[in-house]
PDB file of N, CA and C in Angstrom:
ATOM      1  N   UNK A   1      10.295  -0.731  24.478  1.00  0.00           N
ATOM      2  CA  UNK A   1      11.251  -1.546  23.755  1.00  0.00           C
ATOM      3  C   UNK A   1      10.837  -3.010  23.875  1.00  0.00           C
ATOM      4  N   UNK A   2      10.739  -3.650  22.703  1.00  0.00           N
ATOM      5  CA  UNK A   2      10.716  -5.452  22.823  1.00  0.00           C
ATOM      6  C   UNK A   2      11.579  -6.144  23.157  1.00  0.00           C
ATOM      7  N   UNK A   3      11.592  -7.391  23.917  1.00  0.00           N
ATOM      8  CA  UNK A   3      12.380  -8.265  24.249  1.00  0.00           C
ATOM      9  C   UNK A   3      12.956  -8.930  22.700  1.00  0.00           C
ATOM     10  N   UNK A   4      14.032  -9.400  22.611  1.00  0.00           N
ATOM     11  CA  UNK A   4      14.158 -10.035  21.231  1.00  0.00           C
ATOM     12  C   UNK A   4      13.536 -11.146  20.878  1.00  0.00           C
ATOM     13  N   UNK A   5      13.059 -12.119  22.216  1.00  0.00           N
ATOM     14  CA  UNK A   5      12.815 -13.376  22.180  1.00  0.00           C
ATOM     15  C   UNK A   5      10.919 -13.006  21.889  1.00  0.00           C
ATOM     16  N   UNK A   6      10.612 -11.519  21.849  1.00  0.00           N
ATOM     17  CA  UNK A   6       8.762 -11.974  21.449  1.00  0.00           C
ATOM     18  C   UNK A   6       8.668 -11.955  20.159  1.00  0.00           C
ATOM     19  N   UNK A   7       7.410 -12.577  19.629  1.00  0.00           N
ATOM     20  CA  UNK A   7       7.696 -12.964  18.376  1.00  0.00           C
ATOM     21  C   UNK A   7       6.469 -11.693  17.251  1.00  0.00           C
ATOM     22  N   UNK A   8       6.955 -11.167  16.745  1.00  0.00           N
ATOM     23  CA  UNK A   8       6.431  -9.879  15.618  1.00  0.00           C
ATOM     24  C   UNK A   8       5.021 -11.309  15.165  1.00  0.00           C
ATOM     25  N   UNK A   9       3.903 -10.668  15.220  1.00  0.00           N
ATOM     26  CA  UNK A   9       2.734 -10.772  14.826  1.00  0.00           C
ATOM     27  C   UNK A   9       2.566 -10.468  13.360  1.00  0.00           C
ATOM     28  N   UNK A  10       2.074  -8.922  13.531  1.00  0.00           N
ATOM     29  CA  UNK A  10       1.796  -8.276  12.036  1.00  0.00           C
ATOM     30  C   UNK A  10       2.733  -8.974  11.022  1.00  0.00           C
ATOM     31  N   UNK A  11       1.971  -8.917   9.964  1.00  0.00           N
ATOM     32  CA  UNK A  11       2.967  -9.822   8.723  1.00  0.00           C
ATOM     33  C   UNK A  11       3.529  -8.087   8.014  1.00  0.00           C
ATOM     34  N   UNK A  12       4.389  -8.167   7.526  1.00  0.00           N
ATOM     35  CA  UNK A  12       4.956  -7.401   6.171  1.00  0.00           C
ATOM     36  C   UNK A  12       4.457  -6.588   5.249  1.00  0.00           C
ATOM     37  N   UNK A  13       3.551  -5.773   5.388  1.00  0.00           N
ATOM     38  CA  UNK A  13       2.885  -5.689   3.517  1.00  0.00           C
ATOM     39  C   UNK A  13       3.492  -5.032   2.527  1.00  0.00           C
ATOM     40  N   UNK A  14       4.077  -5.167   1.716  1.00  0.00           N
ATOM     41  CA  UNK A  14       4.810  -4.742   0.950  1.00  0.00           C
ATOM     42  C   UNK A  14       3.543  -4.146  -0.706  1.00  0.00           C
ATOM     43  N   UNK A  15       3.451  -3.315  -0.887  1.00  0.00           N
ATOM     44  CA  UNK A  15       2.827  -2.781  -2.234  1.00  0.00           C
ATOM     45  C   UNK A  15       3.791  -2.250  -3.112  1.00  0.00           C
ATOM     46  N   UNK A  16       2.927  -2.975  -4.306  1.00  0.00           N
ATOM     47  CA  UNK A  16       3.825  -2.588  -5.376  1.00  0.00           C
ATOM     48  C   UNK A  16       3.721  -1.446  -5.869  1.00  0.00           C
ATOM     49  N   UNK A  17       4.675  -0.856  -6.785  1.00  0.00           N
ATOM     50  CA  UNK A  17       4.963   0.886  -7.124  1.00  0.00           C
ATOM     51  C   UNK A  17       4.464   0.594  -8.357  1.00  0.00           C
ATOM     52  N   UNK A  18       4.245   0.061  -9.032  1.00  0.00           N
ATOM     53  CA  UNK A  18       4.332  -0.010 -10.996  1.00  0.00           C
ATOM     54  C   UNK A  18       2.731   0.605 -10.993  1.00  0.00           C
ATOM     55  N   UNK A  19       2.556   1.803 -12.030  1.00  0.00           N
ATOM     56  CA  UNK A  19       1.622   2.432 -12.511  1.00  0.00           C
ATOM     57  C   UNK A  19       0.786   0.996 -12.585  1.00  0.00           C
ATOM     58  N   UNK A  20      -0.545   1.310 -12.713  1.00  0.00           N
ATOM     59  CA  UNK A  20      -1.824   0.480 -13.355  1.00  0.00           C
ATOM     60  C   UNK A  20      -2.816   0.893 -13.743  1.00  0.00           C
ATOM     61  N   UNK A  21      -3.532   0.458 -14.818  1.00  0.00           N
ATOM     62  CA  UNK A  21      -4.422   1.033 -15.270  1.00  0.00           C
ATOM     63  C   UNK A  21      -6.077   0.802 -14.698  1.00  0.00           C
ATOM     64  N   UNK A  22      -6.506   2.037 -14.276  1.00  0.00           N
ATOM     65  CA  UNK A  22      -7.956   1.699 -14.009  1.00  0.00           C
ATOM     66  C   UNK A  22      -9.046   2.668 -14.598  1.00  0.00           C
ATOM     67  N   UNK A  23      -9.798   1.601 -15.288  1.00  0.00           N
ATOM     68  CA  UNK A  23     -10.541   2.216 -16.176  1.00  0.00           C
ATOM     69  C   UNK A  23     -11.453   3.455 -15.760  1.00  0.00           C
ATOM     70  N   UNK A  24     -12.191   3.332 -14.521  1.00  0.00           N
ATOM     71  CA  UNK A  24     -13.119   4.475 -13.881  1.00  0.00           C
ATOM     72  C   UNK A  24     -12.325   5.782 -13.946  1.00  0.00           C
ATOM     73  N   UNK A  25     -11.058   5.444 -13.756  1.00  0.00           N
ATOM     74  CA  UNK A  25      -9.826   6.717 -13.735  1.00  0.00           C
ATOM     75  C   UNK A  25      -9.392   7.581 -14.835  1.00  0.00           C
ATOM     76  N   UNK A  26      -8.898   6.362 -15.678  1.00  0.00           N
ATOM     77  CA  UNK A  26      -8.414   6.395 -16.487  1.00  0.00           C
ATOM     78  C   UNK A  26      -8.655   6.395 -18.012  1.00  0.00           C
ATOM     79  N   UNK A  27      -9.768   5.871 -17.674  1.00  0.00           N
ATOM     80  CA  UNK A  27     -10.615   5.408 -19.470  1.00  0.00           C
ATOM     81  C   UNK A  27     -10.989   6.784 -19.989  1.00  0.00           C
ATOM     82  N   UNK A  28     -11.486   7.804 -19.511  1.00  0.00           N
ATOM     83  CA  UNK A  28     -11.165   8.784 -20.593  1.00  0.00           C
ATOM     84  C   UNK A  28     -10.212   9.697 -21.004  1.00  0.00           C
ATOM     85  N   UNK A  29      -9.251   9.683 -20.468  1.00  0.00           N
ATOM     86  CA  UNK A  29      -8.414  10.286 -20.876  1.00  0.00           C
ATOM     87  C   UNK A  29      -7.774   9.366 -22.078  1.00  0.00           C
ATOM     88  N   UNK A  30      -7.936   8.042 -21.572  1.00  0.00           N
ATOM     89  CA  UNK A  30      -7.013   6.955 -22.708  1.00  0.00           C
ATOM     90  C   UNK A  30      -8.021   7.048 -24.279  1.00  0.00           C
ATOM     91  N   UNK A  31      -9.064   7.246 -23.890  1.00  0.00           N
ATOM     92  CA  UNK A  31     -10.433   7.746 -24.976  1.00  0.00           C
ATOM     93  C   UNK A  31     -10.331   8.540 -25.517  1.00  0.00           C
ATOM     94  N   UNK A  32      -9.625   9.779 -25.209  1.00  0.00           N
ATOM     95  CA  UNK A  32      -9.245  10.804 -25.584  1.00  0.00           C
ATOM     96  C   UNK A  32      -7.974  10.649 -26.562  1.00  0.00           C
ATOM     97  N   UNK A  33      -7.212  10.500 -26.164  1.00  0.00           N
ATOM     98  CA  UNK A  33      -5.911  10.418 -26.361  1.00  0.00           C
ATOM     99  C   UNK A  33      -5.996   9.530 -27.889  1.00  0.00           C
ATOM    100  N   UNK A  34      -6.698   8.231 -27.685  1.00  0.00           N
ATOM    101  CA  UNK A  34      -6.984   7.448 -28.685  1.00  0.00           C
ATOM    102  C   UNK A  34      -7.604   8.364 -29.565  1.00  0.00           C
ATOM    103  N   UNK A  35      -8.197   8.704 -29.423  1.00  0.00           N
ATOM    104  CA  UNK A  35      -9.488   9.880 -30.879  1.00  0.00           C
ATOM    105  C   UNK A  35      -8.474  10.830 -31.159  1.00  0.00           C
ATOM    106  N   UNK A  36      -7.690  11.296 -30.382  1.00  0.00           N
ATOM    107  CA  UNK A  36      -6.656  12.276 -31.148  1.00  0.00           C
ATOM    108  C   UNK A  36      -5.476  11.970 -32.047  1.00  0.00           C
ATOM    109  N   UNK A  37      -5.327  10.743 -31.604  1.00  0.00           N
ATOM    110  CA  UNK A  37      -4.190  10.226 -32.548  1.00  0.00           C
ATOM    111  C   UNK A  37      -4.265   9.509 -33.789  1.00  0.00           C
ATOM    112  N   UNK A  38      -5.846   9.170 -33.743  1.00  0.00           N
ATOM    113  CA  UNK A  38      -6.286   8.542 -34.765  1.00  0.00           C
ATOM    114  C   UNK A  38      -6.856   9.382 -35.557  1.00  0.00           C
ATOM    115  N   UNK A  39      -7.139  10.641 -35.467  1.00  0.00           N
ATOM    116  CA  UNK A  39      -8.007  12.068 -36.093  1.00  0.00           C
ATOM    117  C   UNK A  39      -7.116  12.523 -36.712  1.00  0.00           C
ATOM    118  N   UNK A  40      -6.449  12.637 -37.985  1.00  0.00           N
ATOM    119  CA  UNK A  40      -5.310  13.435 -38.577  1.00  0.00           C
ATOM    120  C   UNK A  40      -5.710  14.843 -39.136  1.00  0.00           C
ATOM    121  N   UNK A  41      -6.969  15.355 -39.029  1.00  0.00           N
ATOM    122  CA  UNK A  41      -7.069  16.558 -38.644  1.00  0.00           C
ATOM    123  C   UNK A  41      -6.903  17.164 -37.135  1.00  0.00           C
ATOM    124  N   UNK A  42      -7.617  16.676 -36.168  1.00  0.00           N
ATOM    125  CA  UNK A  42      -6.835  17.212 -34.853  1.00  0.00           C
ATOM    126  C   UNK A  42      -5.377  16.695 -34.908  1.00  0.00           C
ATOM    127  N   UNK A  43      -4.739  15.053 -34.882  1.00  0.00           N
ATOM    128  CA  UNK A  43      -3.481  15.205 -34.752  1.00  0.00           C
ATOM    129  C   UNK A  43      -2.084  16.426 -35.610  1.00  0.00           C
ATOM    130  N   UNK A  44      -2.884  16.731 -36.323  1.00  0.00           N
ATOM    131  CA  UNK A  44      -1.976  18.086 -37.205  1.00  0.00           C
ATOM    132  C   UNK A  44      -2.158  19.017 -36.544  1.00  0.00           C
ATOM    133  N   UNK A  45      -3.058  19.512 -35.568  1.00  0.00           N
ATOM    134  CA  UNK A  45      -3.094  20.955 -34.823  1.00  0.00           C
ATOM    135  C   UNK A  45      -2.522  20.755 -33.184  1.00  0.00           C
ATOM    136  N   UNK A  46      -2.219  19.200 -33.091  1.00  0.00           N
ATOM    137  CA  UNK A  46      -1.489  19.333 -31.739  1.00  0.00           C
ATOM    138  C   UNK A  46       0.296  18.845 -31.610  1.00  0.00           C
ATOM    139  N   UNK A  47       0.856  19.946 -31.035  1.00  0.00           N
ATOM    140  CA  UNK A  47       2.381  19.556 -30.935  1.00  0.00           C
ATOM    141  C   UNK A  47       2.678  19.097 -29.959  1.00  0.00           C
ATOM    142  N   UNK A  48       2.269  18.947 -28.563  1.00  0.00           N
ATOM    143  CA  UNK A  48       2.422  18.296 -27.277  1.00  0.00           C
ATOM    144  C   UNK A  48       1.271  18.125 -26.675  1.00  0.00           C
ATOM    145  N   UNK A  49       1.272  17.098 -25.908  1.00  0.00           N
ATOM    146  CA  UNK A  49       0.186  16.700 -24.642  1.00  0.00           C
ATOM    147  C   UNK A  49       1.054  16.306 -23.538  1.00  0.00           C
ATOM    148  N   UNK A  50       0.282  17.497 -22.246  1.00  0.00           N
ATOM    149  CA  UNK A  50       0.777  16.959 -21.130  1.00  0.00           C
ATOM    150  C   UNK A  50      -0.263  16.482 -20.516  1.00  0.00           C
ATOM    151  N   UNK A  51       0.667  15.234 -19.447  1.00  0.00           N
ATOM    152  CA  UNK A  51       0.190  13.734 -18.966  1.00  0.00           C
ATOM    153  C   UNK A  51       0.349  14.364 -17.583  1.00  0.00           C
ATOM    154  N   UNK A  52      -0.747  14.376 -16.631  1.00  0.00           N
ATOM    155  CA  UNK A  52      -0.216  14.654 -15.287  1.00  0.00           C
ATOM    156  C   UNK A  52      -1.183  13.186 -14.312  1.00  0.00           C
ATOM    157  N   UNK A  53      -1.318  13.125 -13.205  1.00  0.00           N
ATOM    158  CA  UNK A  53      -1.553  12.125 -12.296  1.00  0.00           C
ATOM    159  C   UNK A  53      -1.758  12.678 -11.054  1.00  0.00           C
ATOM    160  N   UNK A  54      -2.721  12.138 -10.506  1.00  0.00           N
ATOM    161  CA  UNK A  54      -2.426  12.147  -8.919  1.00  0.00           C
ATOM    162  C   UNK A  54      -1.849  11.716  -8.548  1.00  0.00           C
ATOM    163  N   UNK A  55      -1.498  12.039  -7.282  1.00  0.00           N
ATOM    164  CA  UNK A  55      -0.512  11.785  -5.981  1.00  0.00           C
ATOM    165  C   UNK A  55      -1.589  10.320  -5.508  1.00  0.00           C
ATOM    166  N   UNK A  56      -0.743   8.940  -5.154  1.00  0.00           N
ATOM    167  CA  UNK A  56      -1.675   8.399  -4.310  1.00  0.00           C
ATOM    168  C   UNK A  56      -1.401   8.271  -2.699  1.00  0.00           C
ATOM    169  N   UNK A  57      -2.213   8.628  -2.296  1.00  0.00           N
ATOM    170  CA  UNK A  57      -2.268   8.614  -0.779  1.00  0.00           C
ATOM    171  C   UNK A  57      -1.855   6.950  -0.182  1.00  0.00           C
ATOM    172  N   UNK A  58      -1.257   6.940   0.345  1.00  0.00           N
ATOM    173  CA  UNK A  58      -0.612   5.434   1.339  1.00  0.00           C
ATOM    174  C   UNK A  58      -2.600   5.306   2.438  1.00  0.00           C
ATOM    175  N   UNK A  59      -3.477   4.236   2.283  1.00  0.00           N
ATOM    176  CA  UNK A  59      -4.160   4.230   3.431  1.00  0.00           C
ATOM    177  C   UNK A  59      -3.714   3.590   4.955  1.00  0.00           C
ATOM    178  N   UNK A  60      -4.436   4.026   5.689  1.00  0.00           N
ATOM    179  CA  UNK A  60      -3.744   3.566   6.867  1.00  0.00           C
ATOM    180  C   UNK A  60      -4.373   2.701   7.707  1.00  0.00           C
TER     181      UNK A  60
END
């Protein structure tokens, strides 16, 4: 247990939650996605796309 009077070192780190885009990750699927929506022969043969993601791991 700490005394109240020692003084906390480590600072805070707080990370932010908001999705972001990274291209190594992400760029082809967004490549994809783009060519299909712009293709009005494939966009006529598709009725849904599912979007899934990894989990990101917290490092330590």
């Amino acid at each position: 247990m700490t005394d109240a009077s020692e003084t906390v070192t480590s600072p805070l780190r707080l990370e932010s939650l908001v999705p972001r885009f990274v291209s190594d990750q992400h760029g082809t699927y967004r490549d994809e996605l783009v060519d299909l929506l712009t293709d009005d022969d494939r966009r006529a043969r598709v009725w849904n796309i599912a979007l899934t993601g990894g989990v990101r791991q917290r490092e330590e």
